[in-house]
PDB file of N, CA and C in Angstrom:
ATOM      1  N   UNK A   1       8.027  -5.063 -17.422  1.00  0.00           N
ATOM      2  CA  UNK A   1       7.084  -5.792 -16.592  1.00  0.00           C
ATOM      3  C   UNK A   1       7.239  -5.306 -15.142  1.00  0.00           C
ATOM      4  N   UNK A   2       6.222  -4.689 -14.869  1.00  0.00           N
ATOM      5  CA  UNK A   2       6.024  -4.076 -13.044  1.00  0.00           C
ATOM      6  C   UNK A   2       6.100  -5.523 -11.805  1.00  0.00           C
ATOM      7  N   UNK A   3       6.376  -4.676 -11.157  1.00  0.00           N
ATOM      8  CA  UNK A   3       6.011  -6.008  -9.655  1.00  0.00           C
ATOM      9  C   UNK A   3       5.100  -6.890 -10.037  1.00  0.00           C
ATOM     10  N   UNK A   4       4.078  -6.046 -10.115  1.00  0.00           N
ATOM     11  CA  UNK A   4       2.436  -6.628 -10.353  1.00  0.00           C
ATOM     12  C   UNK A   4       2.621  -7.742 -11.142  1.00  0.00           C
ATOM     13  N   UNK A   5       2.733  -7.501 -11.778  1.00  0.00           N
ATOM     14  CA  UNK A   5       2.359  -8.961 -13.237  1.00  0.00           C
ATOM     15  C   UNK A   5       3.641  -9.734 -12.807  1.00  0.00           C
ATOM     16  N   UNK A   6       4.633  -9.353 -12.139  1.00  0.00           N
ATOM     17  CA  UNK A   6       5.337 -10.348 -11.759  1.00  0.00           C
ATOM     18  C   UNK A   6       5.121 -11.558 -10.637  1.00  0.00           C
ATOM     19  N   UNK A   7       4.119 -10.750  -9.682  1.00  0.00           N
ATOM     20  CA  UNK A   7       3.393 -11.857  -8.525  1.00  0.00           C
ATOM     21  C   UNK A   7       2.226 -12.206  -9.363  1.00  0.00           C
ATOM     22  N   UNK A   8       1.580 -12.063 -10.409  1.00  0.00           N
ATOM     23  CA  UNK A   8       1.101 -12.697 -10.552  1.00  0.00           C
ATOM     24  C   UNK A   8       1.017 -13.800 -11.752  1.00  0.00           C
ATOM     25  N   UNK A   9       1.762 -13.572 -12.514  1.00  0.00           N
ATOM     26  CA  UNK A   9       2.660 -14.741 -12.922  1.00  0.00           C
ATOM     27  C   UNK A   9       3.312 -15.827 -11.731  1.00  0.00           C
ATOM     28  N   UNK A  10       3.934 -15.163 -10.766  1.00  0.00           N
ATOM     29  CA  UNK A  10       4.404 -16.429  -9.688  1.00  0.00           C
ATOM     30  C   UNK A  10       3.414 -17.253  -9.243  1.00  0.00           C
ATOM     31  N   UNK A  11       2.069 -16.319  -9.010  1.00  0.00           N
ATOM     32  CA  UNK A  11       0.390 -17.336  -8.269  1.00  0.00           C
ATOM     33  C   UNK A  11       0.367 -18.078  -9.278  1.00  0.00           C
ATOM     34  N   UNK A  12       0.377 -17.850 -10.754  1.00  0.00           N
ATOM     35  CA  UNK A  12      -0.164 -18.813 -11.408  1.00  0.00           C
ATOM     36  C   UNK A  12       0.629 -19.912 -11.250  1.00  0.00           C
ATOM     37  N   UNK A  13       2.287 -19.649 -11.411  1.00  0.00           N
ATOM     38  CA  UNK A  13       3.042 -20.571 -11.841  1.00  0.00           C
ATOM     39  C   UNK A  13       2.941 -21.647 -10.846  1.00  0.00           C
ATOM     40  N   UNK A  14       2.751 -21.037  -9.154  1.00  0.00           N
ATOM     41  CA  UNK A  14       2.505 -21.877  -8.316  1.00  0.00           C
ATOM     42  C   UNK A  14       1.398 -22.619  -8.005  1.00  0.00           C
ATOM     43  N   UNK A  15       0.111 -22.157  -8.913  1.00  0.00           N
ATOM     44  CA  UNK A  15      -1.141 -22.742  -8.536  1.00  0.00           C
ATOM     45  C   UNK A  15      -1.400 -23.977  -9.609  1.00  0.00           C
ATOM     46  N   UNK A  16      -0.059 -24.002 -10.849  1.00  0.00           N
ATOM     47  CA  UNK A  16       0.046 -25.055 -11.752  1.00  0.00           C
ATOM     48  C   UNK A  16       0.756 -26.183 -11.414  1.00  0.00           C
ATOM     49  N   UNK A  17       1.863 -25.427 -10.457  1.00  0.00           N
ATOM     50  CA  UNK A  17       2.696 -26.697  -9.966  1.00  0.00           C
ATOM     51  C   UNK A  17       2.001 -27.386  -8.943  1.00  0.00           C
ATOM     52  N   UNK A  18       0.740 -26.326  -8.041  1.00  0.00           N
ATOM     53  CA  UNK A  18       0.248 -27.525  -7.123  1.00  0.00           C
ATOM     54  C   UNK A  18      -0.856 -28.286  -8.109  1.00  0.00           C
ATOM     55  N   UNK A  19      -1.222 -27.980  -9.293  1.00  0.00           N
ATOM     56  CA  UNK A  19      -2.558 -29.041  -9.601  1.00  0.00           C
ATOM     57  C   UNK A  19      -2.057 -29.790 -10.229  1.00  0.00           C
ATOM     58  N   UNK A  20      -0.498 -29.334 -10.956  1.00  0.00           N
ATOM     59  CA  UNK A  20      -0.365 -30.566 -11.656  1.00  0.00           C
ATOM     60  C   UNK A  20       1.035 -30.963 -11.453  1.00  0.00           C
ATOM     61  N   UNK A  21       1.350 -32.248 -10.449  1.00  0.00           N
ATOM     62  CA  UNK A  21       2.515 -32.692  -9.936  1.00  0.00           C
ATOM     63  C   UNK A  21       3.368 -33.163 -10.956  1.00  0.00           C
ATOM     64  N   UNK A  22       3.290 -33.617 -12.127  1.00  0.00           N
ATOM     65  CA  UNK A  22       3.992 -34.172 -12.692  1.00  0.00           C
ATOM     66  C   UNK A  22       5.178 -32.920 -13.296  1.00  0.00           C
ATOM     67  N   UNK A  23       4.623 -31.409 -13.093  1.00  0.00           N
ATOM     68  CA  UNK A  23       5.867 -30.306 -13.654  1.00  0.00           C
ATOM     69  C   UNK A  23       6.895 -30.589 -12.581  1.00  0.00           C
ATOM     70  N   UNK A  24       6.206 -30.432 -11.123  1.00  0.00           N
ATOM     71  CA  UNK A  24       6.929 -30.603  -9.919  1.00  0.00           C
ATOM     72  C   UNK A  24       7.971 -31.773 -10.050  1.00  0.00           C
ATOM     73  N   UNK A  25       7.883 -32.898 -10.836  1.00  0.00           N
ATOM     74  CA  UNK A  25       8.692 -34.458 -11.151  1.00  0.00           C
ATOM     75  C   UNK A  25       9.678 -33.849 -11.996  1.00  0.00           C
ATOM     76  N   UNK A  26       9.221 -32.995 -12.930  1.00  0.00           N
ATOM     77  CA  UNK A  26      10.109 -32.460 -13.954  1.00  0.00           C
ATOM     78  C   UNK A  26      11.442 -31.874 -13.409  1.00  0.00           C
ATOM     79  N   UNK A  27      11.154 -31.102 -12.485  1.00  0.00           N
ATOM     80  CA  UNK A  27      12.378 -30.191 -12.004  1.00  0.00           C
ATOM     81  C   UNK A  27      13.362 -31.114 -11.843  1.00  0.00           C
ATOM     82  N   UNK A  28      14.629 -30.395 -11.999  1.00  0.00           N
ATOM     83  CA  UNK A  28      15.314 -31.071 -10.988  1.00  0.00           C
ATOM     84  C   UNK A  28      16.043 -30.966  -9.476  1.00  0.00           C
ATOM     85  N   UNK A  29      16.733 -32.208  -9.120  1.00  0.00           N
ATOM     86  CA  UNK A  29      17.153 -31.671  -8.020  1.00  0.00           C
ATOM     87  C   UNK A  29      17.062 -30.578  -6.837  1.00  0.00           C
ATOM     88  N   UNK A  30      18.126 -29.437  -7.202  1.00  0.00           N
ATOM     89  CA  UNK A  30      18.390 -28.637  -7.053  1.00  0.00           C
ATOM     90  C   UNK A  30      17.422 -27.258  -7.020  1.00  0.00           C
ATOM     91  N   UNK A  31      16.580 -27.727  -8.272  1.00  0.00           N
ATOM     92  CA  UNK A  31      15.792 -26.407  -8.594  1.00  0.00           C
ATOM     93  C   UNK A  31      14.444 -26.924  -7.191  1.00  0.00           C
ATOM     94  N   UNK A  32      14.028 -27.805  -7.199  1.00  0.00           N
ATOM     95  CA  UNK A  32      13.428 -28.628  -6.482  1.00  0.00           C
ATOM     96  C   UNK A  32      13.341 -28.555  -5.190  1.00  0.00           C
ATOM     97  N   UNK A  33      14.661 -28.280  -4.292  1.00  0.00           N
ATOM     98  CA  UNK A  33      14.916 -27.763  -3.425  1.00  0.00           C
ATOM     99  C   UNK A  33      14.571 -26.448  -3.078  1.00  0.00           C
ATOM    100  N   UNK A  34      15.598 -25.491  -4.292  1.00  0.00           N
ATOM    101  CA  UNK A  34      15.020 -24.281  -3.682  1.00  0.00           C
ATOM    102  C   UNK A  34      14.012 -23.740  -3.582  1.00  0.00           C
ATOM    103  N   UNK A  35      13.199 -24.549  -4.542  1.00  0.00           N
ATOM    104  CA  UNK A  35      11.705 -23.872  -4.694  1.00  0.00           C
ATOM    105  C   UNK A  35      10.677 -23.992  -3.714  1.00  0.00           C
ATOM    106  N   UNK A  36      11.217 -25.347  -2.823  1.00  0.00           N
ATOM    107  CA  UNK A  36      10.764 -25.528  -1.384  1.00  0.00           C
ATOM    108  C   UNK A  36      11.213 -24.649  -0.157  1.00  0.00           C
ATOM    109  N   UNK A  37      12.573 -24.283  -0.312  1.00  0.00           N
ATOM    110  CA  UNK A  37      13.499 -23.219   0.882  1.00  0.00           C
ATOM    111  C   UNK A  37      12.293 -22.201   0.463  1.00  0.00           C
ATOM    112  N   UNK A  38      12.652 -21.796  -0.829  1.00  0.00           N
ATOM    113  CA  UNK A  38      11.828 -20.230  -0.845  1.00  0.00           C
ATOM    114  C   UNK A  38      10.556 -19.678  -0.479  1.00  0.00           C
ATOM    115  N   UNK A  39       9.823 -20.972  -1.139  1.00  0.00           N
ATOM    116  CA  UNK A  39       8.376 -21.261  -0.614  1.00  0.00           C
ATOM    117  C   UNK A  39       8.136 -21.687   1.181  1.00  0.00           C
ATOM    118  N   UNK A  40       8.821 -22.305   1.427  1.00  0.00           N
ATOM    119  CA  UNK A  40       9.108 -21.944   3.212  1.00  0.00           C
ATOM    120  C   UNK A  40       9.568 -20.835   3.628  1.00  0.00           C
ATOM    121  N   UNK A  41      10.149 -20.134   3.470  1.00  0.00           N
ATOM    122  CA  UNK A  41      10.435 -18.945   3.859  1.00  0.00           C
ATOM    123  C   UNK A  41       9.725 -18.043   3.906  1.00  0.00           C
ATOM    124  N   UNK A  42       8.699 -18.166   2.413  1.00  0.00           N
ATOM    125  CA  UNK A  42       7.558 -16.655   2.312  1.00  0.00           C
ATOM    126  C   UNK A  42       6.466 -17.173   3.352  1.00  0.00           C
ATOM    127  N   UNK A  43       6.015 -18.740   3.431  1.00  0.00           N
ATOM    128  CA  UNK A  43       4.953 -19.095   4.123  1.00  0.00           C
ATOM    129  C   UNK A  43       5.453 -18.882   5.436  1.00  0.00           C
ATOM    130  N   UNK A  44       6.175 -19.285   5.829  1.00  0.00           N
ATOM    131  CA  UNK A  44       6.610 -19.563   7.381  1.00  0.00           C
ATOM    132  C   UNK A  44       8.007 -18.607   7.741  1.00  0.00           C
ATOM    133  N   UNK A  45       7.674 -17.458   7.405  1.00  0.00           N
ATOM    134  CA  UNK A  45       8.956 -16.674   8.172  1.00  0.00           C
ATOM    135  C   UNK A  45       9.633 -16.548   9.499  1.00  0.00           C
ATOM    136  N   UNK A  46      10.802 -15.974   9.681  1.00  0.00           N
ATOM    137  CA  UNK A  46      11.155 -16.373  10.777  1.00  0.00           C
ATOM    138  C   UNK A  46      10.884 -14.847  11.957  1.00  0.00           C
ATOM    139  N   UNK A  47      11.247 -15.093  13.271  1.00  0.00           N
ATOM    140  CA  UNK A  47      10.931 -13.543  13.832  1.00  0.00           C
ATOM    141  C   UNK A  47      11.142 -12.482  13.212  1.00  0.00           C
ATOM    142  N   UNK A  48      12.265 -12.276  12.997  1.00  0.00           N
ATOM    143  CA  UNK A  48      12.832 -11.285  12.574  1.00  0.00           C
ATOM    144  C   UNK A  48      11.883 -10.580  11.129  1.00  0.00           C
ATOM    145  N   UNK A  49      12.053 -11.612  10.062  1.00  0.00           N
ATOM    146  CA  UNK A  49      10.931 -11.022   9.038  1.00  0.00           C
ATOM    147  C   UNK A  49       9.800 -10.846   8.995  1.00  0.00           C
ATOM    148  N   UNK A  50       8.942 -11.080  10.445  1.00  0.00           N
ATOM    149  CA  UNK A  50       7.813 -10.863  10.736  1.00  0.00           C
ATOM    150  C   UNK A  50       8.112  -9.676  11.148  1.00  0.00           C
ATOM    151  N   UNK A  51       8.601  -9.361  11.992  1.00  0.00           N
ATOM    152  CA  UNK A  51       8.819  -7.225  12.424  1.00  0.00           C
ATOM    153  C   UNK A  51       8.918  -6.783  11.230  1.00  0.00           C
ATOM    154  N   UNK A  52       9.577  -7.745  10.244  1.00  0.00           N
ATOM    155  CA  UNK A  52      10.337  -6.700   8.960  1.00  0.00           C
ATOM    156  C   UNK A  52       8.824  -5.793   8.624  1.00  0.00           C
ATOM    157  N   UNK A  53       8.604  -7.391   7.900  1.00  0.00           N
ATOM    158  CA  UNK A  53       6.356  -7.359   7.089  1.00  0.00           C
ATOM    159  C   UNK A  53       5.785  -6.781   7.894  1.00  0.00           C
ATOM    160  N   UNK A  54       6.018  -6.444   9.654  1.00  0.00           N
ATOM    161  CA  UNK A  54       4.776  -5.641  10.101  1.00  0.00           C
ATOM    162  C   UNK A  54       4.722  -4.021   9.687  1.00  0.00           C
ATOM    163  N   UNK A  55       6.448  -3.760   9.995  1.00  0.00           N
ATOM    164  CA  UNK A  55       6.933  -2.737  10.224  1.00  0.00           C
ATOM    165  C   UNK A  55       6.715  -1.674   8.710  1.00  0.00           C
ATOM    166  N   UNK A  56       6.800  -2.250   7.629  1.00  0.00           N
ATOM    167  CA  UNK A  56       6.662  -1.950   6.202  1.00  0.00           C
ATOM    168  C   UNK A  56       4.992  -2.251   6.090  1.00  0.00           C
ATOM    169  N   UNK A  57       3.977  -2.659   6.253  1.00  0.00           N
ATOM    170  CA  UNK A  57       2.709  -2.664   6.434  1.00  0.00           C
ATOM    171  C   UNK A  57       2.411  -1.095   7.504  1.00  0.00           C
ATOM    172  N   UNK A  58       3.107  -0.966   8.370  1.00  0.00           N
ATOM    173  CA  UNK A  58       2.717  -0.087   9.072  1.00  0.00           C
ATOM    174  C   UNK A  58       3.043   1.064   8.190  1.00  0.00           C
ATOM    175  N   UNK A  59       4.067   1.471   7.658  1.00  0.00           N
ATOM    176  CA  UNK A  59       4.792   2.408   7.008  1.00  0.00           C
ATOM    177  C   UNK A  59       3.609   2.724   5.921  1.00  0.00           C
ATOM    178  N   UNK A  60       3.182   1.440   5.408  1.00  0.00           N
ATOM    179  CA  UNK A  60       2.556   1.671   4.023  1.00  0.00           C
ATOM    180  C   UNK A  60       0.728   2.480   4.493  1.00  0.00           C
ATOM    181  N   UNK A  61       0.640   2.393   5.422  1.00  0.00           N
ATOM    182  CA  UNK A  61      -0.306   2.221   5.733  1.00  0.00           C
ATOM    183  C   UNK A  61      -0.633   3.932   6.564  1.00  0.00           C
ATOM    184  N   UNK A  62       0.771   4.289   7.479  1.00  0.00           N
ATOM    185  CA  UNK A  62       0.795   5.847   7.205  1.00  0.00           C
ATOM    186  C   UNK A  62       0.883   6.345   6.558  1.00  0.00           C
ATOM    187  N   UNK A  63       1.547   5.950   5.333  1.00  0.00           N
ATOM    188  CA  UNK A  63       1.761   6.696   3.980  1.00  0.00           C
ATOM    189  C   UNK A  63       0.581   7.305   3.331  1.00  0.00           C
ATOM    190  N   UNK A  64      -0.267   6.486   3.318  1.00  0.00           N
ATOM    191  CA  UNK A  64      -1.556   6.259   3.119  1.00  0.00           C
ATOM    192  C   UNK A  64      -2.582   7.402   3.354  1.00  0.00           C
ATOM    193  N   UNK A  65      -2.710   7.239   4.947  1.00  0.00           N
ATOM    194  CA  UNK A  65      -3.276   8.171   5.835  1.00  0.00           C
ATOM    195  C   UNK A  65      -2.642   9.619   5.755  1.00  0.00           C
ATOM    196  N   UNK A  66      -1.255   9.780   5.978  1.00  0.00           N
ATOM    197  CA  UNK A  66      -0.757  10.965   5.660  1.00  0.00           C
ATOM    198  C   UNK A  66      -1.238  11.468   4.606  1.00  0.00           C
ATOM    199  N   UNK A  67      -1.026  11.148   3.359  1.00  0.00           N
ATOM    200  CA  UNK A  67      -1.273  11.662   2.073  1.00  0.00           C
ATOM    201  C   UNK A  67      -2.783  12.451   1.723  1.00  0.00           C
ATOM    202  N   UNK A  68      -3.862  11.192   2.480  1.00  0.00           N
ATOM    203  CA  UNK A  68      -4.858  11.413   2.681  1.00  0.00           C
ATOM    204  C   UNK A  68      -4.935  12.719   3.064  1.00  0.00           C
ATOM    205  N   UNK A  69      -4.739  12.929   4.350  1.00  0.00           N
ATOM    206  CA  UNK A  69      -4.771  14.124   4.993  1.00  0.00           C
ATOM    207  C   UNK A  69      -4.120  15.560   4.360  1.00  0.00           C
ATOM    208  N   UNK A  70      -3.205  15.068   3.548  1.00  0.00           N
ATOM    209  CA  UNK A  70      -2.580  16.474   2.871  1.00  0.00           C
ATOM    210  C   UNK A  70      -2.957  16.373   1.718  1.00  0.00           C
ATOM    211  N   UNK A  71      -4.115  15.955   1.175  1.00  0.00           N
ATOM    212  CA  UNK A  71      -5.172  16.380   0.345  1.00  0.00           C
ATOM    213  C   UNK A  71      -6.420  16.980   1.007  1.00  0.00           C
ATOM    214  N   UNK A  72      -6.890  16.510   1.754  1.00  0.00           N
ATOM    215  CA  UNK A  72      -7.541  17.467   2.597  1.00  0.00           C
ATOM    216  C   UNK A  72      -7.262  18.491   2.870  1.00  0.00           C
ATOM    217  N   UNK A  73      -6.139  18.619   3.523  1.00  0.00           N
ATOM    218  CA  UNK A  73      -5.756  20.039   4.087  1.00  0.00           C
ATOM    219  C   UNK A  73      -5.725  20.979   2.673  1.00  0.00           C
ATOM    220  N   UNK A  74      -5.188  20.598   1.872  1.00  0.00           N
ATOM    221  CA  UNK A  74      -5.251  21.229   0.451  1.00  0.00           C
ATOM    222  C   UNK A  74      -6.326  21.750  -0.269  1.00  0.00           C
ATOM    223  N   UNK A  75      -7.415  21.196  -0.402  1.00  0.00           N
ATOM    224  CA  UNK A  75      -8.369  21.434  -0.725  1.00  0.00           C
ATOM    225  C   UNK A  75      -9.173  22.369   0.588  1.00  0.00           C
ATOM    226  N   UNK A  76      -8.583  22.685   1.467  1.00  0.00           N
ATOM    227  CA  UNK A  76      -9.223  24.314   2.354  1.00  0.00           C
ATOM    228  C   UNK A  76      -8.928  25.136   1.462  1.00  0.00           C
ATOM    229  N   UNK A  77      -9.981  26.483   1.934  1.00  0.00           N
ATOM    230  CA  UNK A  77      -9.741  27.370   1.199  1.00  0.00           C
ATOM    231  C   UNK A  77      -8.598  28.251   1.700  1.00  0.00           C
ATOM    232  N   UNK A  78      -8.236  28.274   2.889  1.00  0.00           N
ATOM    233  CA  UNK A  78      -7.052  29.050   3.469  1.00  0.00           C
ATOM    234  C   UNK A  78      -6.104  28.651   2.531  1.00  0.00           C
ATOM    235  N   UNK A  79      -5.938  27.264   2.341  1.00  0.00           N
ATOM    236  CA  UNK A  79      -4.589  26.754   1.439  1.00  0.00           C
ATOM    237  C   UNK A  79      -4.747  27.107  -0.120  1.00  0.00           C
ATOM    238  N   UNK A  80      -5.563  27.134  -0.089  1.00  0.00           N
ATOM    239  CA  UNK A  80      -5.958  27.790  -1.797  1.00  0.00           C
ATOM    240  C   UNK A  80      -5.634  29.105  -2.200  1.00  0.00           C
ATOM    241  N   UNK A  81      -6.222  29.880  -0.671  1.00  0.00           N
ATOM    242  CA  UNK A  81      -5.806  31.642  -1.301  1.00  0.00           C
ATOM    243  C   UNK A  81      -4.305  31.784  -0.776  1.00  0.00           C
ATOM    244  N   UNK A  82      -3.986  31.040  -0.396  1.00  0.00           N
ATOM    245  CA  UNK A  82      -2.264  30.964   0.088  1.00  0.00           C
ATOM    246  C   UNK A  82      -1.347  31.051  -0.860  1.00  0.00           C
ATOM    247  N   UNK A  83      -1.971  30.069  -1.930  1.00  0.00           N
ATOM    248  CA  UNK A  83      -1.224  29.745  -3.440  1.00  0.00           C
ATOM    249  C   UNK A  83      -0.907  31.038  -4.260  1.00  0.00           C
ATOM    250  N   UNK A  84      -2.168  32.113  -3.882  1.00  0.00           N
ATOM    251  CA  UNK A  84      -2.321  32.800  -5.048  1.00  0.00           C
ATOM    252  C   UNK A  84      -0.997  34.031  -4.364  1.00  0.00           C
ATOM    253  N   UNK A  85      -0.253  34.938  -5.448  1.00  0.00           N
ATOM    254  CA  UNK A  85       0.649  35.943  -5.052  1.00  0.00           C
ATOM    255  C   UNK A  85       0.454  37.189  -4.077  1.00  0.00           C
ATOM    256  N   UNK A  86      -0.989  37.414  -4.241  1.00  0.00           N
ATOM    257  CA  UNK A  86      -1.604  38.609  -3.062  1.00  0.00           C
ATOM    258  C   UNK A  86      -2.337  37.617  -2.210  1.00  0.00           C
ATOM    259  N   UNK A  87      -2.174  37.623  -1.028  1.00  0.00           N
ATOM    260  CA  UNK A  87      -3.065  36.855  -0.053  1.00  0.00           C
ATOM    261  C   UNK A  87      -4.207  37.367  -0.121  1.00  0.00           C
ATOM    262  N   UNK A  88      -5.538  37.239   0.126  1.00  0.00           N
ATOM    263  CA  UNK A  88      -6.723  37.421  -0.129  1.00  0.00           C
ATOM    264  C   UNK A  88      -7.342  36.562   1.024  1.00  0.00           C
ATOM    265  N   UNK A  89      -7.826  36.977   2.386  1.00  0.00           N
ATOM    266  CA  UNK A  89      -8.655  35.707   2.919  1.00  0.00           C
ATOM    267  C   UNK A  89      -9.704  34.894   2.622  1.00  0.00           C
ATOM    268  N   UNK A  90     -10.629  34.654   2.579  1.00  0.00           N
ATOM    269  CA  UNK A  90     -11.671  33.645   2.304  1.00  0.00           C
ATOM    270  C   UNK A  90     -12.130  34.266   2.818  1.00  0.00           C
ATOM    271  N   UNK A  91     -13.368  34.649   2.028  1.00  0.00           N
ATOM    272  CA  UNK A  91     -14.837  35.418   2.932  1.00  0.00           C
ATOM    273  C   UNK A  91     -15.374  34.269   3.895  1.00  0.00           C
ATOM    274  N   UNK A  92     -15.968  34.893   4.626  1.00  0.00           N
ATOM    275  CA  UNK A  92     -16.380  34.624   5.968  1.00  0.00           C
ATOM    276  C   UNK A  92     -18.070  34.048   5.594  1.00  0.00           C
ATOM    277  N   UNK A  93     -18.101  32.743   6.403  1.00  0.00           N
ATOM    278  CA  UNK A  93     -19.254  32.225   5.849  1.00  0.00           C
ATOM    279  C   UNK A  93     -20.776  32.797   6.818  1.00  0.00           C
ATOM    280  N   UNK A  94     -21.712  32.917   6.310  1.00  0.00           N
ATOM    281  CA  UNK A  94     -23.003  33.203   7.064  1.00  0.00           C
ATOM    282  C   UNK A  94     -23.138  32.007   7.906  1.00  0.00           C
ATOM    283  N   UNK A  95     -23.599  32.206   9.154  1.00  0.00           N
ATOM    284  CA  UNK A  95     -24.432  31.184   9.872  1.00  0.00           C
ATOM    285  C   UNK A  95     -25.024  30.153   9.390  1.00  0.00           C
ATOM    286  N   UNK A  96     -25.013  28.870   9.449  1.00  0.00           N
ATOM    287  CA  UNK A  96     -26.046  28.030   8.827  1.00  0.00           C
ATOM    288  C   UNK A  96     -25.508  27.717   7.592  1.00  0.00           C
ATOM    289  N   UNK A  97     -24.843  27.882   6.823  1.00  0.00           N
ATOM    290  CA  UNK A  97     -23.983  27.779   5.784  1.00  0.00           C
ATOM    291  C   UNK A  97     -22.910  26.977   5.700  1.00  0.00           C
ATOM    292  N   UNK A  98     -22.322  26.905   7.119  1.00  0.00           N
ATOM    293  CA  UNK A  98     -20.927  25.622   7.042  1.00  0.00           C
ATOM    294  C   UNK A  98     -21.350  24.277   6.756  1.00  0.00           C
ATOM    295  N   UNK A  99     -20.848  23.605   6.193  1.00  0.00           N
ATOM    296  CA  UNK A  99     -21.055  22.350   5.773  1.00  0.00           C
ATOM    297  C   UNK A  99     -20.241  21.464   6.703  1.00  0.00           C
ATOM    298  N   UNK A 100     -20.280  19.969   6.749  1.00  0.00           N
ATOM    299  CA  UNK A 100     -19.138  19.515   7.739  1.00  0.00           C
ATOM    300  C   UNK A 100     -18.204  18.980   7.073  1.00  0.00           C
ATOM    301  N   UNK A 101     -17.551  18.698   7.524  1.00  0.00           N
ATOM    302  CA  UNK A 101     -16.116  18.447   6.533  1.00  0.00           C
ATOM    303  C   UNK A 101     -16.130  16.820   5.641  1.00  0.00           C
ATOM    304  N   UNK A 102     -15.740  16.767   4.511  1.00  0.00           N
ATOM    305  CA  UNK A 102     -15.876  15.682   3.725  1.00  0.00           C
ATOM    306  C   UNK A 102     -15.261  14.803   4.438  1.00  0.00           C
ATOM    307  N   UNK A 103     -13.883  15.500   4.701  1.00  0.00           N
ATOM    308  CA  UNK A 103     -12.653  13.736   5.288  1.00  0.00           C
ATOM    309  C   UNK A 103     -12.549  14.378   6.498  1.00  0.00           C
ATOM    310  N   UNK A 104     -12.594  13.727   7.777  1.00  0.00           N
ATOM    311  CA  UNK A 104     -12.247  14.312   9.346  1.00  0.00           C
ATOM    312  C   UNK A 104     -10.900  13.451   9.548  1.00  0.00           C
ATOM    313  N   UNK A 105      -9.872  14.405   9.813  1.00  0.00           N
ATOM    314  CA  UNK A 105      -8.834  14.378  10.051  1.00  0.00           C
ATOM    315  C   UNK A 105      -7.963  13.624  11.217  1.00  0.00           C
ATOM    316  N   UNK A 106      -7.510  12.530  11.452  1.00  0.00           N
ATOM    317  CA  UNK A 106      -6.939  11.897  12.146  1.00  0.00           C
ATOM    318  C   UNK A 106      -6.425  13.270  13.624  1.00  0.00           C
ATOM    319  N   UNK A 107      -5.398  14.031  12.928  1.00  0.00           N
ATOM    320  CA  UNK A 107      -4.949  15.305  13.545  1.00  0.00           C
ATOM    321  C   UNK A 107      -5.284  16.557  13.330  1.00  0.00           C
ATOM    322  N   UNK A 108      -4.772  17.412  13.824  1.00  0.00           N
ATOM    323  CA  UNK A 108      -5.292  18.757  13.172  1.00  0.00           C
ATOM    324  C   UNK A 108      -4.418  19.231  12.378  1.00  0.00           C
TER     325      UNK A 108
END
């Protein structure tokens, strides 16, 4: 079982305990408690785990963009005849013939 189906098993489990209070009566004690600490914690974090969540959002989010971009760059033809064992340049396009580029590149 991946992450995935694991949060979402937790939405459900939590969207049962809010409609139906009487599981919430069931618990006990203890379990009762933590399920409130934990559930405060993800809702209402403290400073520190807010830099954490921005900082890993940001990460995920260059990851993203990077990757992007080095599929682009990949799909040139410079990078294509690069691959092959004799270099070969890319013929040279006629006037009027360039197309504009599918993905425009954050950088160069």
């Amino acid at each position: 079982m991946n992450k995935v189906d694991k949060i979402n098993e937790s939405i459900a489990l939590l969207e049962e305990l809010a409609t139906n209070s009487e599981l919430l009566a069931e618990l006990s004690p203890k379990q009762h408690l933590a399920l409130m600490k934990v559930a405060g914690q993800l809702s209402r974090p403290d400073r520190l785990e807010i830099i954490k969540r921005q900082r890993a959002n940001y990460k995920n989010k260059r990851e993203k963009v990077v990757l992007k971009e080095r599929q682009a760059r990949a799909s040139t033809g410079i990078r294509q005849a690069r691959l092959d064992a004799v270099f070969q340049a890319p013929p040279m396009l006629a006037p009027g013939t360039v197309h504009p580029p599918a993905h425009e590149m954050s950088k160069p």
